[in-house]
C-alpha atoms as a PDB file:
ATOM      1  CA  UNK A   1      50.041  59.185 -40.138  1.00  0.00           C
ATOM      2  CA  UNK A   2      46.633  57.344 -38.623  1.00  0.00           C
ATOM      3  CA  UNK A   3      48.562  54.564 -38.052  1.00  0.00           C
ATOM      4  CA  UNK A   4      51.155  56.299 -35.598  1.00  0.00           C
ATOM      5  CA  UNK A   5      48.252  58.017 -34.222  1.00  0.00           C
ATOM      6  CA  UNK A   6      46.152  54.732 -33.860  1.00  0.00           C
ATOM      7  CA  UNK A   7      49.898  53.488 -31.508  1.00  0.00           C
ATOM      8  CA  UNK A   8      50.075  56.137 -29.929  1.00  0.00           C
ATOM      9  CA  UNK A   9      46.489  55.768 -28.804  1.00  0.00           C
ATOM     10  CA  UNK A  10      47.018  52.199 -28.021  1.00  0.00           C
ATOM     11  CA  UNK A  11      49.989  52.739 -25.716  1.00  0.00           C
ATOM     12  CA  UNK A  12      48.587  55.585 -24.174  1.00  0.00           C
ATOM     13  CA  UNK A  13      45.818  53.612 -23.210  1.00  0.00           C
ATOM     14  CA  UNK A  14      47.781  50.591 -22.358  1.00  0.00           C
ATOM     15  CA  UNK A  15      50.388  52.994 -20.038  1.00  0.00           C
ATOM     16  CA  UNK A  16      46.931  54.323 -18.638  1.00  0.00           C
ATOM     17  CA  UNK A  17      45.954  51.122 -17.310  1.00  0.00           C
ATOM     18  CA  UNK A  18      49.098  50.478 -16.142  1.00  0.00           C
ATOM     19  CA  UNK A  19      48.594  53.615 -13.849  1.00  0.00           C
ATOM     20  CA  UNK A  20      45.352  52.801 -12.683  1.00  0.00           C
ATOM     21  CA  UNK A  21      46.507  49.545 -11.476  1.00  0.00           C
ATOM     22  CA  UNK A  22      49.688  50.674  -9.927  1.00  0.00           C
ATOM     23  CA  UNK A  23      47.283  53.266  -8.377  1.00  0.00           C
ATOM     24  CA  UNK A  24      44.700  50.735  -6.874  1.00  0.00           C
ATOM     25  CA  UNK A  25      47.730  48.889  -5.526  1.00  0.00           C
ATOM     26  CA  UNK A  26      49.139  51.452  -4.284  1.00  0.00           C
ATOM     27  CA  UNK A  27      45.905  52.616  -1.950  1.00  0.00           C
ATOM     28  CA  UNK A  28      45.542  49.036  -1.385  1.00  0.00           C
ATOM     29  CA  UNK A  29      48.805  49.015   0.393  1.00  0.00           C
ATOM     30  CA  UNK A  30      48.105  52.418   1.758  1.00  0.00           C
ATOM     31  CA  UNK A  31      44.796  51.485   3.912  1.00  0.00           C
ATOM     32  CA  UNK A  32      46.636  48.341   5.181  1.00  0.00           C
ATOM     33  CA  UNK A  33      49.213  50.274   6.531  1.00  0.00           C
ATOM     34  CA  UNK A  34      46.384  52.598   7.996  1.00  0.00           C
ATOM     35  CA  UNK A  35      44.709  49.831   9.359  1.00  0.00           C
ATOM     36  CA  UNK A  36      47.426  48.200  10.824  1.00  0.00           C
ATOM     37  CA  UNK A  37      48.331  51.475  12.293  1.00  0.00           C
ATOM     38  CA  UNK A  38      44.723  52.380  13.512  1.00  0.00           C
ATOM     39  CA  UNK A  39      44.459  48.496  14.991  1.00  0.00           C
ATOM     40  CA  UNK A  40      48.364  48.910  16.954  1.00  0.00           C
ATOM     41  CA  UNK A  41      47.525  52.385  18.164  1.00  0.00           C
ATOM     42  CA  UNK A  42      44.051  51.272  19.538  1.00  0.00           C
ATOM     43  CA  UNK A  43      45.021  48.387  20.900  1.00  0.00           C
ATOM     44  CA  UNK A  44      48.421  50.564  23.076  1.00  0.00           C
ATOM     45  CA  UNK A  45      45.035  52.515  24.325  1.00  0.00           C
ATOM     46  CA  UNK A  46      43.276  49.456  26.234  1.00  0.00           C
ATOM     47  CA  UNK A  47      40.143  50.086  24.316  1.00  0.00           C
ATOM     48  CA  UNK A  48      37.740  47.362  24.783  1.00  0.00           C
ATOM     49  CA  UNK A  49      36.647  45.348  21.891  1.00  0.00           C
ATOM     50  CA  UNK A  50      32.880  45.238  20.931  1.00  0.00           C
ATOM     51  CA  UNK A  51      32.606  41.122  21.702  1.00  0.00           C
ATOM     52  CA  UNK A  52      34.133  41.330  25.139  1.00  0.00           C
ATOM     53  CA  UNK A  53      31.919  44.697  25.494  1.00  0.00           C
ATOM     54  CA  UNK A  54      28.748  42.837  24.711  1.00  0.00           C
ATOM     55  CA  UNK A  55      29.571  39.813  26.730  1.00  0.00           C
ATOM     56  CA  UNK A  56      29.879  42.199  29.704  1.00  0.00           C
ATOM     57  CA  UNK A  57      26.887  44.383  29.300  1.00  0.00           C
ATOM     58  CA  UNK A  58      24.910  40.695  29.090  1.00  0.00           C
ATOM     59  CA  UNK A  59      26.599  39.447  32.369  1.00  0.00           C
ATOM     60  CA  UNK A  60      25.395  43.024  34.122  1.00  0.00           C
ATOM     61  CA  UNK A  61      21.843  43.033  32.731  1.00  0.00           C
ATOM     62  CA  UNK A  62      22.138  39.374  34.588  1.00  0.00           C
ATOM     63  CA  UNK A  63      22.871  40.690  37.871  1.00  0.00           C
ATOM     64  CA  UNK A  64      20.377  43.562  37.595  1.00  0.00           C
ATOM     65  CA  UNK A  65      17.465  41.086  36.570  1.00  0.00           C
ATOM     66  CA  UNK A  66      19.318  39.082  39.587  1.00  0.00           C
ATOM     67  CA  UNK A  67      19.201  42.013  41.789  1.00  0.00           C
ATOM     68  CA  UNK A  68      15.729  43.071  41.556  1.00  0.00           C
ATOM     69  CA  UNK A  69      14.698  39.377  42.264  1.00  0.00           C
ATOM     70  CA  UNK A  70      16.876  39.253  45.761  1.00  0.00           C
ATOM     71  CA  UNK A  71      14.837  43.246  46.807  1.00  0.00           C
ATOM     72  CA  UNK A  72      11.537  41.815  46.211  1.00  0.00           C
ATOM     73  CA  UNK A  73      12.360  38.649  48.073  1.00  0.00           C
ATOM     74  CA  UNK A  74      14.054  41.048  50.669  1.00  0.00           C
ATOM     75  CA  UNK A  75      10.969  42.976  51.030  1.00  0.00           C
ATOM     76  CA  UNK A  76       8.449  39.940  51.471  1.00  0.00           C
ATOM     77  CA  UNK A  77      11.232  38.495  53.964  1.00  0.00           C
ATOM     78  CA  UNK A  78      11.125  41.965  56.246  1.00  0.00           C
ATOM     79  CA  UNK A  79       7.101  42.157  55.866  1.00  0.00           C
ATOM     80  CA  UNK A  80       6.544  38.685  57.117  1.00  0.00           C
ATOM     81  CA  UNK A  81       8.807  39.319  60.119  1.00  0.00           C
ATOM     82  CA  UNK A  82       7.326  42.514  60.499  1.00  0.00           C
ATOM     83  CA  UNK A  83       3.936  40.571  60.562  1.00  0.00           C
ATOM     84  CA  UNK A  84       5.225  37.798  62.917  1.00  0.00           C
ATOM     85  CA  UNK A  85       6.846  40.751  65.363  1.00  0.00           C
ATOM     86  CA  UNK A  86       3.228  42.748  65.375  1.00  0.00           C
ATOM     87  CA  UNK A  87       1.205  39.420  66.504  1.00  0.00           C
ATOM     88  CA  UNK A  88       1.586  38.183  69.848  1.00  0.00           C
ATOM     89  CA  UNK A  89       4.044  35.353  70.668  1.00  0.00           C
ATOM     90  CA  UNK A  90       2.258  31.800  70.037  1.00  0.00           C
ATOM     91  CA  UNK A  91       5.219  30.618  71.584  1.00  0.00           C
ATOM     92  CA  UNK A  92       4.598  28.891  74.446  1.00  0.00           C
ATOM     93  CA  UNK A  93       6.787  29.965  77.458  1.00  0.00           C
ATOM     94  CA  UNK A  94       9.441  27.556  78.722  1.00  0.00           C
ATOM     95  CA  UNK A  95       9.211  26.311  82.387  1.00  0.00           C
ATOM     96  CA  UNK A  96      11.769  25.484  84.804  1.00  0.00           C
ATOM     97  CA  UNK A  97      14.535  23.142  83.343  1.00  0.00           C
ATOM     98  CA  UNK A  98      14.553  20.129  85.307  1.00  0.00           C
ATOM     99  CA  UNK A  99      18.178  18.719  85.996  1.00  0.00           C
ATOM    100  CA  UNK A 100      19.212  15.955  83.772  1.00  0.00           C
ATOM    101  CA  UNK A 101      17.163  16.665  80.565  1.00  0.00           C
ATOM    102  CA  UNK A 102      19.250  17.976  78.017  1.00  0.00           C
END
């Protein structure tokens, strides 16, 4: 009798593994299908990917870095004119125009 009890052992064992195989492949198979599913479904919903994402938020910290530069040269450019308009004219006032000068 320890002999048949020894086989059965063994093939239960054996027809365990089996399982747990057939198990791992089966959720194996089951997340791809999820994924696949997840990935289709997201990409019907226009949702941006994280590369393009990050390639965009770089090109607006760009034009904000770009933007600050163009107020502060803004601001010098409308004080010096505001300067220039305060002082008196150094310009010299133009006479008559004589005929035949251009």
């Amino acid at each position: 009798m320890t002999q048949t009890t020894g086989r059965f052992f063994d093939e239960l064992g054996k027809l365990m593994t089996d399982a747990a195989g057939a198990a791992q492949g089966v959720r194996k198979e089951v997340e791809n299908i999820i994924r696949s599913q997840a990935e289709h479904m997201l990409g019907e919903l226009d949702i941006v990917q994280r590369e393009e994402f990050d390639a965009v938020k770089a090109i607006a910290l760009k034009a904000r870095e770009e933007n600050e530069l163009l107020k502060q040269r803004i601001a010098i450019l409308e004080e010096t004119l505001a300067r220039r308009e305060a002082e008196p004219s150094q310009l010299a006032t133009p006479g008559p125009i004589r005929p035949g000068t251009p």
